[in-house]
C-alpha atoms as a PDB file:
ATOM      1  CA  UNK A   1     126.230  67.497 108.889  1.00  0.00           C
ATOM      2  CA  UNK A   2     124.077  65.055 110.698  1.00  0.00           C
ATOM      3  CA  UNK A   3     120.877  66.712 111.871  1.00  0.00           C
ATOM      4  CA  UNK A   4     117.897  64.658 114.159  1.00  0.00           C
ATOM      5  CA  UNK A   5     114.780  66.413 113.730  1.00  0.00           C
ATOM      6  CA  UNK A   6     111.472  65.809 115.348  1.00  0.00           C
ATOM      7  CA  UNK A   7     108.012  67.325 115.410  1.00  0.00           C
ATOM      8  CA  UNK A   8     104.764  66.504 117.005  1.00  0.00           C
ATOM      9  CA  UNK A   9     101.637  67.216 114.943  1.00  0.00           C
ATOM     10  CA  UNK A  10     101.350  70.962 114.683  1.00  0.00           C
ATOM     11  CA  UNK A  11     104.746  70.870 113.025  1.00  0.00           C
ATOM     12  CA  UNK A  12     104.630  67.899 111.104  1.00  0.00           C
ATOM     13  CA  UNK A  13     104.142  69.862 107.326  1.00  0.00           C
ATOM     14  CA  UNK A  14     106.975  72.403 108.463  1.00  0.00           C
ATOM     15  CA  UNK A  15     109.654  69.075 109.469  1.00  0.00           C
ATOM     16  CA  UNK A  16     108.751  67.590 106.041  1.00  0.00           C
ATOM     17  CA  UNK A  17     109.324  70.407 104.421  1.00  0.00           C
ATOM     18  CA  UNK A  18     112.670  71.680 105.978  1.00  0.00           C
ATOM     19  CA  UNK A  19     113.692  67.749 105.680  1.00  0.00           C
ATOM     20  CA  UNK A  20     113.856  67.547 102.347  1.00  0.00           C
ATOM     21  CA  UNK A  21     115.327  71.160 102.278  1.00  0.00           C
ATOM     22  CA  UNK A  22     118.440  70.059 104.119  1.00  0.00           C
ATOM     23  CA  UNK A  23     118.672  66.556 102.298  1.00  0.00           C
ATOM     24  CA  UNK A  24     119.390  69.134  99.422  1.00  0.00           C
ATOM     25  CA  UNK A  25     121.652  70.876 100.713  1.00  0.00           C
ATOM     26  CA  UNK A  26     123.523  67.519 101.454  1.00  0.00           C
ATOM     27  CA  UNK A  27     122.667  66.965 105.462  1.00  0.00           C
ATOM     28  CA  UNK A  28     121.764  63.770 106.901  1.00  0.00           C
ATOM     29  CA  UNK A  29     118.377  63.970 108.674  1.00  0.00           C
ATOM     30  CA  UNK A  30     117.448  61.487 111.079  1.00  0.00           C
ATOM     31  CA  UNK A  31     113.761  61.685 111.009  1.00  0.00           C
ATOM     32  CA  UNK A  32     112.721  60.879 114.721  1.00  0.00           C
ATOM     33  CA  UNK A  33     108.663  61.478 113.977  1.00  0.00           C
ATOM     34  CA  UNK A  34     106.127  62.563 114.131  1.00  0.00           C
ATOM     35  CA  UNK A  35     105.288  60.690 110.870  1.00  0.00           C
ATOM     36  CA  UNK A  36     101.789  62.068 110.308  1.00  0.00           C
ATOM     37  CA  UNK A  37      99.692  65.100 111.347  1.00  0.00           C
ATOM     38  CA  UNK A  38      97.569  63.007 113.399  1.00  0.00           C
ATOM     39  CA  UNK A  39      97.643  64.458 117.063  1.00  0.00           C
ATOM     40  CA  UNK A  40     100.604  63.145 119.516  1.00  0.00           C
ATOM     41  CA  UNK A  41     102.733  64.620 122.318  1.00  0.00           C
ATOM     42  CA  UNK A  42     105.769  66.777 122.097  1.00  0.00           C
ATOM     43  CA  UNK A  43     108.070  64.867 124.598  1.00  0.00           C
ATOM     44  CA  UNK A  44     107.699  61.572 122.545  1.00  0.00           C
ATOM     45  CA  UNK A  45     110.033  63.402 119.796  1.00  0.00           C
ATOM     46  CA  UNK A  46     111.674  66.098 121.614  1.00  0.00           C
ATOM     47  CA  UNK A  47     112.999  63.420 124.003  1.00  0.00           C
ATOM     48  CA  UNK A  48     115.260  60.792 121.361  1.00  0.00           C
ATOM     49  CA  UNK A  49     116.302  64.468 119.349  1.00  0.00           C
ATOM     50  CA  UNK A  50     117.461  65.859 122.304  1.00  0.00           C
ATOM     51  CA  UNK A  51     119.563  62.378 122.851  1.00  0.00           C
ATOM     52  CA  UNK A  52     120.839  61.842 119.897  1.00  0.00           C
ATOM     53  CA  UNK A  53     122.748  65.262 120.068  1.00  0.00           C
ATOM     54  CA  UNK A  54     123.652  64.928 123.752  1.00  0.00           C
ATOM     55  CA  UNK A  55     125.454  61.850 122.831  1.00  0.00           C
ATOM     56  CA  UNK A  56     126.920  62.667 119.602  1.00  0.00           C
ATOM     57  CA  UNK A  57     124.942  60.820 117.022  1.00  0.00           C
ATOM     58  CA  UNK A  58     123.678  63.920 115.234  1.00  0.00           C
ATOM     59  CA  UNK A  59     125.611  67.607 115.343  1.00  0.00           C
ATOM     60  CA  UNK A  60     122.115  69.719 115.752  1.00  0.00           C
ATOM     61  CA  UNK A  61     118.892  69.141 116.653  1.00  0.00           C
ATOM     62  CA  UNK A  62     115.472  70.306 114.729  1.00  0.00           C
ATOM     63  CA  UNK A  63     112.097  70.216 116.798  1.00  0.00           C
ATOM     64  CA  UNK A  64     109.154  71.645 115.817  1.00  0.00           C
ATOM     65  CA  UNK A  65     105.702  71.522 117.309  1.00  0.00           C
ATOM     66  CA  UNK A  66     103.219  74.845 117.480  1.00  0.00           C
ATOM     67  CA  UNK A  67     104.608  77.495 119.658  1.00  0.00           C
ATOM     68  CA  UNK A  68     108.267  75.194 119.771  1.00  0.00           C
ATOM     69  CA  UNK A  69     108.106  76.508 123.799  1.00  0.00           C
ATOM     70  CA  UNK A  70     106.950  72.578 124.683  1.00  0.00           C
ATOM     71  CA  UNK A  71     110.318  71.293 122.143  1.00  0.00           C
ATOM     72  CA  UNK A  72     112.573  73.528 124.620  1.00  0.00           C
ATOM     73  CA  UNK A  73     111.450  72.653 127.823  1.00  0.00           C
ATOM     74  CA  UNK A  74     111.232  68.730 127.191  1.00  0.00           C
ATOM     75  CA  UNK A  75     114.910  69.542 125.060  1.00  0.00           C
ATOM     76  CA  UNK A  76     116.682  71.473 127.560  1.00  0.00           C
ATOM     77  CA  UNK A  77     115.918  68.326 130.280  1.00  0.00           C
ATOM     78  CA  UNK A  78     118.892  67.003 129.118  1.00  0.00           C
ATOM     79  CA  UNK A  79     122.470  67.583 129.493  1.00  0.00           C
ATOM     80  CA  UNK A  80     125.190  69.368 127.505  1.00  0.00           C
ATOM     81  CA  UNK A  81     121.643  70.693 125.325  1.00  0.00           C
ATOM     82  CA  UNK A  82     121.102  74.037 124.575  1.00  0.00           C
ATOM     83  CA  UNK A  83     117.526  74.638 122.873  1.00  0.00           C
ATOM     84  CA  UNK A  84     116.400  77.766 121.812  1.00  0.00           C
ATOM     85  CA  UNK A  85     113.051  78.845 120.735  1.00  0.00           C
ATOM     86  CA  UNK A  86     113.570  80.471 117.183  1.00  0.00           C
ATOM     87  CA  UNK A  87     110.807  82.758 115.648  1.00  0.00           C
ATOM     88  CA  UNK A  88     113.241  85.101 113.287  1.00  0.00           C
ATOM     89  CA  UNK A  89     116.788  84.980 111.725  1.00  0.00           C
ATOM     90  CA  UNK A  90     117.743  87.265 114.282  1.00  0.00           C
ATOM     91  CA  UNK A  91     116.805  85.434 116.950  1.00  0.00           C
ATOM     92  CA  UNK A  92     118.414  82.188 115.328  1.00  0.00           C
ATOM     93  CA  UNK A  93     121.567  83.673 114.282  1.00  0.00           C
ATOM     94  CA  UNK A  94     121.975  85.040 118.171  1.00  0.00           C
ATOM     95  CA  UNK A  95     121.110  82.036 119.738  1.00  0.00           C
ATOM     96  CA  UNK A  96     124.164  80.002 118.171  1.00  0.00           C
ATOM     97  CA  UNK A  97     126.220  83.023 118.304  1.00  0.00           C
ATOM     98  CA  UNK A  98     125.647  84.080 122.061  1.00  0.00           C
ATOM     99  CA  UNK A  99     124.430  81.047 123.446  1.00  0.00           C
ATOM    100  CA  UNK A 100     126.084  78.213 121.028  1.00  0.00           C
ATOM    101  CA  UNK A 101     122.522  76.689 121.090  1.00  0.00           C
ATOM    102  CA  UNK A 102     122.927  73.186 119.570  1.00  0.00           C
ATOM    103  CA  UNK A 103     119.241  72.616 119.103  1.00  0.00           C
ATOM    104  CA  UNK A 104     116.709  74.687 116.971  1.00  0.00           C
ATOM    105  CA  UNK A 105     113.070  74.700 118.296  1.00  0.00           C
ATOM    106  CA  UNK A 106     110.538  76.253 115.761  1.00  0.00           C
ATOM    107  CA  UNK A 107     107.064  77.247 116.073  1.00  0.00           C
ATOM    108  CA  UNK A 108     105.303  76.002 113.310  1.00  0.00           C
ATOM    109  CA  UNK A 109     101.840  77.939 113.969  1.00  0.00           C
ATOM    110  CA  UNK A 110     103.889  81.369 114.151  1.00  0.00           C
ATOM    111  CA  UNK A 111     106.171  80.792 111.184  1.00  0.00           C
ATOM    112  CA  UNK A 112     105.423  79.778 106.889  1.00  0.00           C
ATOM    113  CA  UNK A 113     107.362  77.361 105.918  1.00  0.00           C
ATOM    114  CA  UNK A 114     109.295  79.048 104.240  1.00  0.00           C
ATOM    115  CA  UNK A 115     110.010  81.333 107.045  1.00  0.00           C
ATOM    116  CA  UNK A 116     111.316  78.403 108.993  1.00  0.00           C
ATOM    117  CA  UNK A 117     113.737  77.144 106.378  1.00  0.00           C
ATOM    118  CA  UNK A 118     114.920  81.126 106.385  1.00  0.00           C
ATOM    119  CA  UNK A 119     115.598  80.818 110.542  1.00  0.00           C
ATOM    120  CA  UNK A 120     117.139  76.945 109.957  1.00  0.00           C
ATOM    121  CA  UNK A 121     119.504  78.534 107.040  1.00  0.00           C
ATOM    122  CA  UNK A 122     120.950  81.193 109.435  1.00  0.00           C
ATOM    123  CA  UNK A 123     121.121  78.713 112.605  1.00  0.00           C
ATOM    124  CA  UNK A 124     122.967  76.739 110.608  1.00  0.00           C
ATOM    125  CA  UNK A 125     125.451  79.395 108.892  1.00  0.00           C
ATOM    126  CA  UNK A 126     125.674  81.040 112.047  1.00  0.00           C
ATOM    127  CA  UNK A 127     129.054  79.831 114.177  1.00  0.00           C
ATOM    128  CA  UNK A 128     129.375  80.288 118.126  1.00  0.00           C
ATOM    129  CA  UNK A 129     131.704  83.420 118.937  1.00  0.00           C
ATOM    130  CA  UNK A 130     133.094  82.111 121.893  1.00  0.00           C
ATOM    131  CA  UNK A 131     134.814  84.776 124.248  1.00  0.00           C
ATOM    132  CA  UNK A 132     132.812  86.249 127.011  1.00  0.00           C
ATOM    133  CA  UNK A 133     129.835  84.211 125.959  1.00  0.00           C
ATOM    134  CA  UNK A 134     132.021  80.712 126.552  1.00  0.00           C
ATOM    135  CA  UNK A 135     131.817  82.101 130.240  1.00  0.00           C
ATOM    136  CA  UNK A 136     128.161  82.057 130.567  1.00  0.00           C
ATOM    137  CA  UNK A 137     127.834  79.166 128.642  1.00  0.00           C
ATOM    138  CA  UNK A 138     129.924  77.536 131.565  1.00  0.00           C
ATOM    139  CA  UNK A 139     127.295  78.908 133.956  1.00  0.00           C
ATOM    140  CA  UNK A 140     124.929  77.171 132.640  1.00  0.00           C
ATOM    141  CA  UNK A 141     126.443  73.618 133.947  1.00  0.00           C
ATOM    142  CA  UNK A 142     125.425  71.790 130.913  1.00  0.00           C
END
């Protein structure tokens, strides 16, 4: 699976982490910054990982900044993405399920890392269920 990630400073240390996590488990990561913890903005990274799933290049999407509520509003600007704010398995594993999110947005100042590779793990074994949620997806217009 091809994955884009991207983080801004605050989530820098988590993004490295959880890279090399999924090169292990055999994904592709394309690493769209930030490259340092120095301090940047959110919509410089959210922006190209939110493209690069809306037009096929990667299969998910991985942003991380502090709370991750920045990552899903600059995220869910474009079309056809779905990017949910993921704090807990739970919440991960029902926002691909019920929503068929196709974007994970993690807050690095409320999560360890190893917490957030925990919440990546289930978004990632976690399918969409289709059914009535298709219906609402539809309602979304995206």
């Amino acid at each position: 699976m091809t994955i884009a990630a991207g983080s801004d400073h605050a989530g820098f240390a988590h993004k490295s982490f959880l890279k090399t996590w999924l090169e292990q488990q055999g994904h592709n990561v394309q690493d769209f910054g930030s490259h340092s913890a120095d301090s940047t903005d959110y919509p410089d990274y959210a922006h190209p990982v939110a493209q690069a799933v809306e037009q096929g290049k990667a299969d998910l999407g991985l942003l991380i900044c502090g709370t991750a509520n920045g990552m899903a509003m600059a995220a869910n600007k474009h079309q056809g993405i779905r990017a949910a704010l993921c704090w807990n398995e739970e919440v991960a594993a029902l926002a691909r399920q019920h929503n068929n999110a196709n974007v994970i947005c993690i807050p690095a100042r409320f999560t360890t890392p190893e917490e957030a590779r925990s919440i990546l793990a289930r978004f990632l074994a976690t399918g969409f269920e289709g059914g009535r949620h298709q219906r609402r997806i539809e309602k979304l217009g995206c």
